[in-house]
N, C-alpha and C. Protein backbone atom coordinates (compact mmCIF):
# COMPACT_ATOMS: atom_id res chain seq x y z
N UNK A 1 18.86 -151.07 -75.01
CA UNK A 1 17.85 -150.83 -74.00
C UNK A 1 17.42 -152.18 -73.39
N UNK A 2 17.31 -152.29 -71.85
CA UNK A 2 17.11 -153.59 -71.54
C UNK A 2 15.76 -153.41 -70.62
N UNK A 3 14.87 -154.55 -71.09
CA UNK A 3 13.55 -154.56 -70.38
C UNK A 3 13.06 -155.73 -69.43
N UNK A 4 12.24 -155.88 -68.85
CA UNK A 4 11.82 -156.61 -67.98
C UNK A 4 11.30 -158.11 -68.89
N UNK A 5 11.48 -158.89 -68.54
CA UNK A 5 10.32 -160.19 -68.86
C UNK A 5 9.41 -160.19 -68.05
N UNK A 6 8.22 -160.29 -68.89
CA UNK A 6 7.29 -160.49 -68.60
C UNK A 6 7.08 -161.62 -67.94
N UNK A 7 7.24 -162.82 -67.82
CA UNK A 7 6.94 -164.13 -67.28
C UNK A 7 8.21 -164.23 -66.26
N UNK A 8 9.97 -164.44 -66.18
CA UNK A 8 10.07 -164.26 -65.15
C UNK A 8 10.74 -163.27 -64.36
N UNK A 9 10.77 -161.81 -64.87
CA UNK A 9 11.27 -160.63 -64.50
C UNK A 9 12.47 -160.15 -64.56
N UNK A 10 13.36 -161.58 -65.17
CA UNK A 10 14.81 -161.30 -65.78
C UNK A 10 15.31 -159.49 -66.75
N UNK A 11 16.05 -159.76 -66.33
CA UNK A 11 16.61 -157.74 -67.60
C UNK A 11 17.36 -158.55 -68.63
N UNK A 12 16.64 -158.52 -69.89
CA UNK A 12 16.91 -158.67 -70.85
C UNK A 12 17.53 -157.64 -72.09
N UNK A 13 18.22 -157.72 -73.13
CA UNK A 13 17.96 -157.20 -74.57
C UNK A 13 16.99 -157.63 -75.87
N UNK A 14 15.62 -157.03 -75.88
CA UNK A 14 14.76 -157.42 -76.86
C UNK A 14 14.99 -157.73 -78.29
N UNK A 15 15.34 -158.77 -79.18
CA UNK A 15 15.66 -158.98 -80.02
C UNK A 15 14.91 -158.33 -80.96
N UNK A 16 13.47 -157.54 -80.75
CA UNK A 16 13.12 -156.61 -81.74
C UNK A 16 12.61 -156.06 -80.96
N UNK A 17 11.82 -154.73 -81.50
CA UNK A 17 10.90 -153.46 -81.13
C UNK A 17 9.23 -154.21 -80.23
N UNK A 18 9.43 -153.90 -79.08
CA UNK A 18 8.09 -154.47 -78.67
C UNK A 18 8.27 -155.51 -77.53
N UNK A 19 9.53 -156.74 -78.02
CA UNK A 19 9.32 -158.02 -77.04
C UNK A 19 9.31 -157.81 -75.61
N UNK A 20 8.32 -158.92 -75.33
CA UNK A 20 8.22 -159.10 -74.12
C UNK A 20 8.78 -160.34 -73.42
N UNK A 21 9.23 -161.18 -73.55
CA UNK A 21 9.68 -161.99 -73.02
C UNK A 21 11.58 -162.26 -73.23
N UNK A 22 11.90 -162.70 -72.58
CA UNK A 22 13.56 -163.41 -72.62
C UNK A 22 13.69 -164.56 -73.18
N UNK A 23 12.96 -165.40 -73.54
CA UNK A 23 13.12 -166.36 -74.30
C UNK A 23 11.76 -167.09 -74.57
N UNK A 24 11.67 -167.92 -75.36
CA UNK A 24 10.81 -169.05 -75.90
C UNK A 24 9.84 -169.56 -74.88
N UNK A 25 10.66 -169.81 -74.17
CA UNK A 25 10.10 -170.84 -73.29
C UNK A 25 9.20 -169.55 -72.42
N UNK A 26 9.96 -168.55 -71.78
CA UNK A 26 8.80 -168.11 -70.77
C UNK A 26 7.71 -167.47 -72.02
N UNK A 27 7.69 -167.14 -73.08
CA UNK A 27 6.55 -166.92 -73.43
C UNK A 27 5.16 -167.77 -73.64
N UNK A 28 6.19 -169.33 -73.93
CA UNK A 28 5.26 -170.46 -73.89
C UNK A 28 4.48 -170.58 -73.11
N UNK A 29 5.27 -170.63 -71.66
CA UNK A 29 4.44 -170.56 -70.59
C UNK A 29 3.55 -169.72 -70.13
N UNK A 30 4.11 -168.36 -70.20
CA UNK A 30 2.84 -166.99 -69.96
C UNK A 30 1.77 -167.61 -70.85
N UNK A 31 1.70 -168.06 -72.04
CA UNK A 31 0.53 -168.16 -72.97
C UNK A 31 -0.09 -169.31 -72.51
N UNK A 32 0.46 -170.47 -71.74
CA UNK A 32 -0.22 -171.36 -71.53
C UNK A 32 -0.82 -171.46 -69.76
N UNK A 33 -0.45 -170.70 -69.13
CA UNK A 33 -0.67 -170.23 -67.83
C UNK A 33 -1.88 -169.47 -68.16
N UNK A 34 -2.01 -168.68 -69.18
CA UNK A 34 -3.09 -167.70 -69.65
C UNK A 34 -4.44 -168.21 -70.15
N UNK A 35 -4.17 -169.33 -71.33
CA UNK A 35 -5.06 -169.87 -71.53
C UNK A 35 -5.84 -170.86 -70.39
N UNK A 36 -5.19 -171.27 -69.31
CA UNK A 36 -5.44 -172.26 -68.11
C UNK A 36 -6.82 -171.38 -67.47
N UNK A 37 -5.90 -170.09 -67.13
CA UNK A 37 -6.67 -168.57 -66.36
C UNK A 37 -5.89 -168.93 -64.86
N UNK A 38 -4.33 -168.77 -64.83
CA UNK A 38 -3.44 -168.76 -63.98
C UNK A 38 -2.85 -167.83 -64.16
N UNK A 39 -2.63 -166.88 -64.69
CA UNK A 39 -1.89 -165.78 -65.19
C UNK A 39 -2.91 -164.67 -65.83
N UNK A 40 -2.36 -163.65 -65.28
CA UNK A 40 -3.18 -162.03 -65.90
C UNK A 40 -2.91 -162.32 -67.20
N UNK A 41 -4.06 -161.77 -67.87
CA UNK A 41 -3.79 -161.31 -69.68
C UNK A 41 -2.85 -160.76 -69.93
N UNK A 42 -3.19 -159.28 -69.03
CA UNK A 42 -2.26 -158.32 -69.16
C UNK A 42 -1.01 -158.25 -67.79
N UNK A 43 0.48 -159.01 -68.52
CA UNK A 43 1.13 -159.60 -67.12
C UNK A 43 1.78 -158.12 -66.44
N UNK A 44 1.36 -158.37 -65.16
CA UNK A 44 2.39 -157.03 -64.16
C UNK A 44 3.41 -156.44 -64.59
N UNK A 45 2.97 -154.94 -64.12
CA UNK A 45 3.90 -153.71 -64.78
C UNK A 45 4.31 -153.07 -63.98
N UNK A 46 5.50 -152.79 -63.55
CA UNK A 46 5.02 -151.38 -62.22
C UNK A 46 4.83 -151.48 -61.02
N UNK A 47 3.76 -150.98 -60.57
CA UNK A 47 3.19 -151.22 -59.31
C UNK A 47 1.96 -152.66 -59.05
N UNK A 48 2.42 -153.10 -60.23
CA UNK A 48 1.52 -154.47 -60.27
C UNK A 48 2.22 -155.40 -60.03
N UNK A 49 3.64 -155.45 -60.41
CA UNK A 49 4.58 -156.15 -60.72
C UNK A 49 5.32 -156.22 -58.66
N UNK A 50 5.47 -154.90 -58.37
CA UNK A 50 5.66 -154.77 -57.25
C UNK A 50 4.46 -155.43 -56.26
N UNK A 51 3.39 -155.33 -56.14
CA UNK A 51 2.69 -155.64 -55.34
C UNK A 51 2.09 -157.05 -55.46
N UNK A 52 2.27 -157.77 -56.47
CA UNK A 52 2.52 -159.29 -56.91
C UNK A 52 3.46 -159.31 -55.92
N UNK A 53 4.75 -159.32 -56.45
CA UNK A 53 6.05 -160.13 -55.64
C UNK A 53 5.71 -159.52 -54.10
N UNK A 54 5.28 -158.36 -53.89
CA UNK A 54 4.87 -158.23 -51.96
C UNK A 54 4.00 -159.33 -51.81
N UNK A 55 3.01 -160.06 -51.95
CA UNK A 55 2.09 -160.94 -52.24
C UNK A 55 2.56 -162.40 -52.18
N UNK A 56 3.97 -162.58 -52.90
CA UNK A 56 4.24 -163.64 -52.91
C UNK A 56 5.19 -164.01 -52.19
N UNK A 57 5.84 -162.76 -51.11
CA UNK A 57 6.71 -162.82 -50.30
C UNK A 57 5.94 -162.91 -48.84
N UNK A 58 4.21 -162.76 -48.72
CA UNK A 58 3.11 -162.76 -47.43
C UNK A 58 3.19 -164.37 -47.75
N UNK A 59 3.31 -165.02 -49.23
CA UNK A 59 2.99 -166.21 -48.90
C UNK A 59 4.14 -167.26 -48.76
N UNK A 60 5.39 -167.04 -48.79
CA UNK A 60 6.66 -167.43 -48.56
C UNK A 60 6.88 -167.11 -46.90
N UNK A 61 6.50 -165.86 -46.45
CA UNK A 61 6.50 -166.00 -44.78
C UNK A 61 4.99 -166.44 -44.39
N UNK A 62 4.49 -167.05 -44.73
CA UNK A 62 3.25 -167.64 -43.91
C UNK A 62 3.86 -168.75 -44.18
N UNK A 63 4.03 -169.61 -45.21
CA UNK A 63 4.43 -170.98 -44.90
C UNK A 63 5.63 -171.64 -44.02
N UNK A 64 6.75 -170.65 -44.16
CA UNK A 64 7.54 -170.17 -42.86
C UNK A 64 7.08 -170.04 -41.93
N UNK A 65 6.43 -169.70 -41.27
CA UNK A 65 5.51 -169.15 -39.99
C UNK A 65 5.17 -170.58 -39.53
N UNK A 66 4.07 -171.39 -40.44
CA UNK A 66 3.17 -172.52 -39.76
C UNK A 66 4.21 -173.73 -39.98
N UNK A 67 5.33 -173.46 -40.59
CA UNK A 67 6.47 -174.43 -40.34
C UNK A 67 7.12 -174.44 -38.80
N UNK A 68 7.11 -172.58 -38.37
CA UNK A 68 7.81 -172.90 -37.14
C UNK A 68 7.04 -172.63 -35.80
N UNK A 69 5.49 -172.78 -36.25
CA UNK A 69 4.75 -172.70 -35.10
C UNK A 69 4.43 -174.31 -34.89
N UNK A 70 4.84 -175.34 -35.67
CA UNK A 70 4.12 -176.34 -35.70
C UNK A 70 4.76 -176.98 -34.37
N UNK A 71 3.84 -177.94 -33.59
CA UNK A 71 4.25 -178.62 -32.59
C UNK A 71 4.27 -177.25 -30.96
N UNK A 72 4.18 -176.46 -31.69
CA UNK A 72 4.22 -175.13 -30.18
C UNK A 72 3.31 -175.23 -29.46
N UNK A 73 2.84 -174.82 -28.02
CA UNK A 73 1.50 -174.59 -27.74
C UNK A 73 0.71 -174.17 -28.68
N UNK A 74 -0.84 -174.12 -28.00
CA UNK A 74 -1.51 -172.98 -28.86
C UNK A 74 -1.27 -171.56 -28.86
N UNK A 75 -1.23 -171.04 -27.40
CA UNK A 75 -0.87 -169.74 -27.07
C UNK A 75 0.41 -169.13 -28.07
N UNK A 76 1.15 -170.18 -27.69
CA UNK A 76 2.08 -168.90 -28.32
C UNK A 76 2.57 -169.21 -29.84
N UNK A 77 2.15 -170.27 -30.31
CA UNK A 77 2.16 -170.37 -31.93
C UNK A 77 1.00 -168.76 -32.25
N UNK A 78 -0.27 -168.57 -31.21
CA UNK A 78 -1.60 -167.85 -32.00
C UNK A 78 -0.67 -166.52 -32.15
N UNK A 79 0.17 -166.45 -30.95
CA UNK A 79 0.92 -164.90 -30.62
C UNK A 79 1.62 -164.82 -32.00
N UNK A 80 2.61 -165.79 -32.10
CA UNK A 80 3.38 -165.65 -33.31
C UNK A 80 2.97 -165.42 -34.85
N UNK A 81 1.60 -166.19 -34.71
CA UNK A 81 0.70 -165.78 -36.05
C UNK A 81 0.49 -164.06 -36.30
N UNK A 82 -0.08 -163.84 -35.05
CA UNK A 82 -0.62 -162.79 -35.01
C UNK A 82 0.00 -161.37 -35.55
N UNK A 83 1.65 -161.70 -34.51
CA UNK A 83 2.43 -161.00 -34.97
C UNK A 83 2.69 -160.71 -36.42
N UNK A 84 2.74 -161.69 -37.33
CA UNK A 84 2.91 -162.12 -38.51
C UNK A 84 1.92 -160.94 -39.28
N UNK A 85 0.44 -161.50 -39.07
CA UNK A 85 -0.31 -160.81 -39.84
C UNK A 85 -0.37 -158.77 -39.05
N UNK A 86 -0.17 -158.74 -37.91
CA UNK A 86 0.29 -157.32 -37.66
C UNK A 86 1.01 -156.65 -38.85
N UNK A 87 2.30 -157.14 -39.30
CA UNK A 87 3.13 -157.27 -39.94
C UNK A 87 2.67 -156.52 -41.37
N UNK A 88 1.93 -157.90 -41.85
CA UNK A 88 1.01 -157.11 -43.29
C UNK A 88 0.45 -156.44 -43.39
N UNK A 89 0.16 -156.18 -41.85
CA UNK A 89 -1.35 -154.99 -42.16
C UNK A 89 -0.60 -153.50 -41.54
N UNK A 90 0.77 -153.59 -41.95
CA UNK A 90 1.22 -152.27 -42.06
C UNK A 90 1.24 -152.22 -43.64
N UNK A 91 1.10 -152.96 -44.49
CA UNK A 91 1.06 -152.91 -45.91
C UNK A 91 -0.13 -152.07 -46.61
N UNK A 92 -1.26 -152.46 -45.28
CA UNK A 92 -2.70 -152.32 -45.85
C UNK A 92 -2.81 -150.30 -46.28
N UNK A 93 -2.00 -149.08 -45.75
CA UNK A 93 -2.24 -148.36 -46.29
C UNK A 93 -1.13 -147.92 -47.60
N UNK A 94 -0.69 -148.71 -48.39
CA UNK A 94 0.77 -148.23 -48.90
C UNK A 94 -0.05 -147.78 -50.14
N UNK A 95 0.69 -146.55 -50.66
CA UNK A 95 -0.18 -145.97 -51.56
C UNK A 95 0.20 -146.68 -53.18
N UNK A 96 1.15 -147.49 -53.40
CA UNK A 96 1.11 -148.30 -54.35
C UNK A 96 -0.11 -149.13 -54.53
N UNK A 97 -0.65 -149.78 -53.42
CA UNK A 97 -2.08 -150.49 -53.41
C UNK A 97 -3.20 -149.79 -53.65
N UNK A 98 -3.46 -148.06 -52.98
CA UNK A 98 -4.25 -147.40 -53.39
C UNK A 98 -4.31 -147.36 -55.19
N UNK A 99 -2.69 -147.04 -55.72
CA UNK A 99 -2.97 -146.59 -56.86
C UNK A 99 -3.45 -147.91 -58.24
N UNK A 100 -2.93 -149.06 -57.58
CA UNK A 100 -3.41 -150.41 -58.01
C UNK A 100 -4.96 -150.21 -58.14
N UNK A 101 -5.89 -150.24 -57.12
CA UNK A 101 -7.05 -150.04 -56.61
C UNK A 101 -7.40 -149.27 -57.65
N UNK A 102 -7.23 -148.02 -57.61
CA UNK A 102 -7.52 -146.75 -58.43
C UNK A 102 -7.48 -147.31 -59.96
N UNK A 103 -6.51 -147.91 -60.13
CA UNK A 103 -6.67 -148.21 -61.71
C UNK A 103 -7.62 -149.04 -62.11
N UNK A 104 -7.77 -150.17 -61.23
CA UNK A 104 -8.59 -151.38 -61.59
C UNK A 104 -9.88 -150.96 -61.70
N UNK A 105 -10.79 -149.94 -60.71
CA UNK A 105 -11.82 -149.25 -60.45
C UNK A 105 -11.92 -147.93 -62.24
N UNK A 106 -11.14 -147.50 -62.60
CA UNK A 106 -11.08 -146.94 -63.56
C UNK A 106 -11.32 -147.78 -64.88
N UNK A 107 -10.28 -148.82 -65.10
CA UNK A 107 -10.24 -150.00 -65.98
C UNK A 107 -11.99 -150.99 -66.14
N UNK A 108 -12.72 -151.27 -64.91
CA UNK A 108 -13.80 -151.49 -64.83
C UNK A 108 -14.90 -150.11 -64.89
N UNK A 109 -14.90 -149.09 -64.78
CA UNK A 109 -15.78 -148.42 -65.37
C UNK A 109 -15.69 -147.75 -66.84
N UNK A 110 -14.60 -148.48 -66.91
CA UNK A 110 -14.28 -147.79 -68.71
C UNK A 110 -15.04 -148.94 -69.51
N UNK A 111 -15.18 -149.89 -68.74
CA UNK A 111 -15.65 -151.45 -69.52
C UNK A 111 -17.43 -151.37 -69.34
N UNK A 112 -17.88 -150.81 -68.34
CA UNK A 112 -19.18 -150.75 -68.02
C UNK A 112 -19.49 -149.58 -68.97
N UNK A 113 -18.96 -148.85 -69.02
CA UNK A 113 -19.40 -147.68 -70.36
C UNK A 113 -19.21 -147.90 -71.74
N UNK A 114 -18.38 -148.59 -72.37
CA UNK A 114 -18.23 -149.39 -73.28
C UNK A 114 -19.46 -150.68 -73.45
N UNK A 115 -19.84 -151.41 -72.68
CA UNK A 115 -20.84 -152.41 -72.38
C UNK A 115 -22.11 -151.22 -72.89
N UNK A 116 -22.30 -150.46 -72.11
CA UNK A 116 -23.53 -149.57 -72.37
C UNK A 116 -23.87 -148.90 -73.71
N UNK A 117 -22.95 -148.72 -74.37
CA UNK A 117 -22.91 -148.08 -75.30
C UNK A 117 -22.90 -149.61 -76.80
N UNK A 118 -22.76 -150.62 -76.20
CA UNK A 118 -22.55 -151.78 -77.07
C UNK A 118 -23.89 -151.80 -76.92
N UNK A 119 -24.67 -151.59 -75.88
CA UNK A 119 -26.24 -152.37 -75.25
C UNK A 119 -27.14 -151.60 -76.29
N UNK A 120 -26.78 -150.27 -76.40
CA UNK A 120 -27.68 -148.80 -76.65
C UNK A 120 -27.74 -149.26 -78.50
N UNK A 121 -26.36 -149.74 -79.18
CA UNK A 121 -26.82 -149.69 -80.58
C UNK A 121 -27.12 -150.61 -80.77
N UNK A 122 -27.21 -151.95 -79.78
CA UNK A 122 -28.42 -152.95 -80.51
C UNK A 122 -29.84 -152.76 -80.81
């Protein structure tokens, strides 16, 4: 059975029941990216994992972008921006983000009820 790494998304074979990583080293790093607070606790799964790398592909074409607007007028470098962010904001209804949303909003009221109930038996 071959699974994802966690740190850099390689398809691996887990040398036991459970692992998460492909080798040594990216676990080193997830743990030390973690302790920094550069890295989620809990690293992308899914539709987390997906909407990370969409995320990091808005920021791979933006730096693209102000590479090839540089030196243009203003006018039509602003057009070309613009276009750009048009672009993402066909992203803005994709229901992978809703269901992202949805969890995190769930995940934080499970923690506020837990909190309350920590508050209540002191």
């Amino acid at each position: 059975m071959t699974v994802q790494c966690q740190k850099c998304g390689k398809d691996y074979e887990p040398k036991r029941r459970g692992g998460k990583f492909c080798s040594v080293s990216c676990r080193v790093v997830q743990h030390q990216l973690i302790k920094r607070g550069e890295a989620w606790k809990n690293p992308a799964n899914g539709d987390e994992r997906y909407l990370a790398d969409k995320l990091v592909a808005v920021g791979r074409s933006a730096t693209e972008a102000l590479a090839q607007v540089e030196g243009l007028p203003a006018a039509e470098a602003f057009s070309r921006l613009r276009a750009l962010v048009q672009g993402w904001a066909g992203v803005a209804n994709n229901i992978i983000i809703e269901k992202v949303q949805y969890n995190e909003q769930q995940e934080m009221n499970a923690q506020a009820t837990r909190l309350k109930r920590i508050q209540k038996s002191k």
